[in-house]
Protein backbone atom coordinates (compact mmCIF):
# COMPACT_ATOMS: atom_id res chain seq x y z
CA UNK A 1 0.00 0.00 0.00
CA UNK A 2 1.44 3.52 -0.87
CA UNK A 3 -0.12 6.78 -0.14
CA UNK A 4 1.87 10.08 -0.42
CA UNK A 5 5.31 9.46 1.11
CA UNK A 6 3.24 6.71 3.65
CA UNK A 7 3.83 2.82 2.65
CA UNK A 8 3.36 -0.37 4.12
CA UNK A 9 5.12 -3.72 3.21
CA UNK A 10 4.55 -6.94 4.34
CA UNK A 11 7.29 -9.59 5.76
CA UNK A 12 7.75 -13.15 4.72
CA UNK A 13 5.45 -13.71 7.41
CA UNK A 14 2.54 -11.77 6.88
CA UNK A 15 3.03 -8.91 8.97
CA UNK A 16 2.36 -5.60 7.90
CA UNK A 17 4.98 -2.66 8.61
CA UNK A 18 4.16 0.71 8.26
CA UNK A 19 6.71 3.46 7.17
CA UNK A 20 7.40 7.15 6.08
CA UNK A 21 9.88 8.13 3.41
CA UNK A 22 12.52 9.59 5.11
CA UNK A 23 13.47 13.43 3.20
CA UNK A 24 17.01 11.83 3.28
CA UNK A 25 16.26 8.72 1.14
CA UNK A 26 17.18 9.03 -2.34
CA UNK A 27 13.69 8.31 -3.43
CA UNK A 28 10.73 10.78 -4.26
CA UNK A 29 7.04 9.84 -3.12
CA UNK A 30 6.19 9.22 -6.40
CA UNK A 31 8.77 6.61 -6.93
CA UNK A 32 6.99 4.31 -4.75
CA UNK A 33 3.69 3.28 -6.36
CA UNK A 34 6.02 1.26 -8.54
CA UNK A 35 7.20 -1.07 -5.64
CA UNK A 36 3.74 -2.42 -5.62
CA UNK A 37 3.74 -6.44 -5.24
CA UNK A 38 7.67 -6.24 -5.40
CA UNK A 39 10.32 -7.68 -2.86
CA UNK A 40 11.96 -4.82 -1.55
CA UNK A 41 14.40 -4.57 1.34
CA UNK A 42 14.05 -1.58 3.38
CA UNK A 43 16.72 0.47 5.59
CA UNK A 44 14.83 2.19 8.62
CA UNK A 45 14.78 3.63 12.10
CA UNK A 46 12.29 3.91 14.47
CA UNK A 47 10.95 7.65 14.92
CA UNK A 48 10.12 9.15 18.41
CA UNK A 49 6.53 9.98 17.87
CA UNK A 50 6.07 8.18 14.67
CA UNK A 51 4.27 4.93 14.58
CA UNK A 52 5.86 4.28 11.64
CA UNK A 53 9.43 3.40 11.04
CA UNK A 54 11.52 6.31 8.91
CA UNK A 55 12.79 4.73 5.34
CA UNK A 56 15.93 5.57 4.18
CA UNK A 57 16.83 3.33 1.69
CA UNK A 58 14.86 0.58 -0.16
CA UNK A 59 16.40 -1.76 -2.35
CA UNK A 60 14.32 -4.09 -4.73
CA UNK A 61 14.99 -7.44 -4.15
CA UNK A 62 13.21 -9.16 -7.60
CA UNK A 63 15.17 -7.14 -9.92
């Protein structure tokens, strides 16, 4: 699911994660619709406040 700079992937084990494109990653919200049904890998932290964890990096995993 993508929505704005929001996304959320699943794991190997059905578990959703939720996350927020970090201003620092080296992708634009627009480049995410794309990942769609892909196997990505994602670099994040956990954010004070944030529910969500803060992406900054994804690499595709399929390609």
């Amino acid at each position: 699911m993508v929505q704005e700079s929001r996304f959320r992937l699943l794991t190997d084990n059905g578990k959703g994660l939720a996350f927020v494109l970090s201003s620092s990653a080296p992708f634009e919200p627009q480049d995410l619709a794309p990942l769609a049904g892909r196997r990505a890998r994602v670099q994040y932290r956990t954010a004070s406040g944030l529910l969500a964890g803060e992406a900054h990096d994804i690499t595709l995993l399929d390609a």
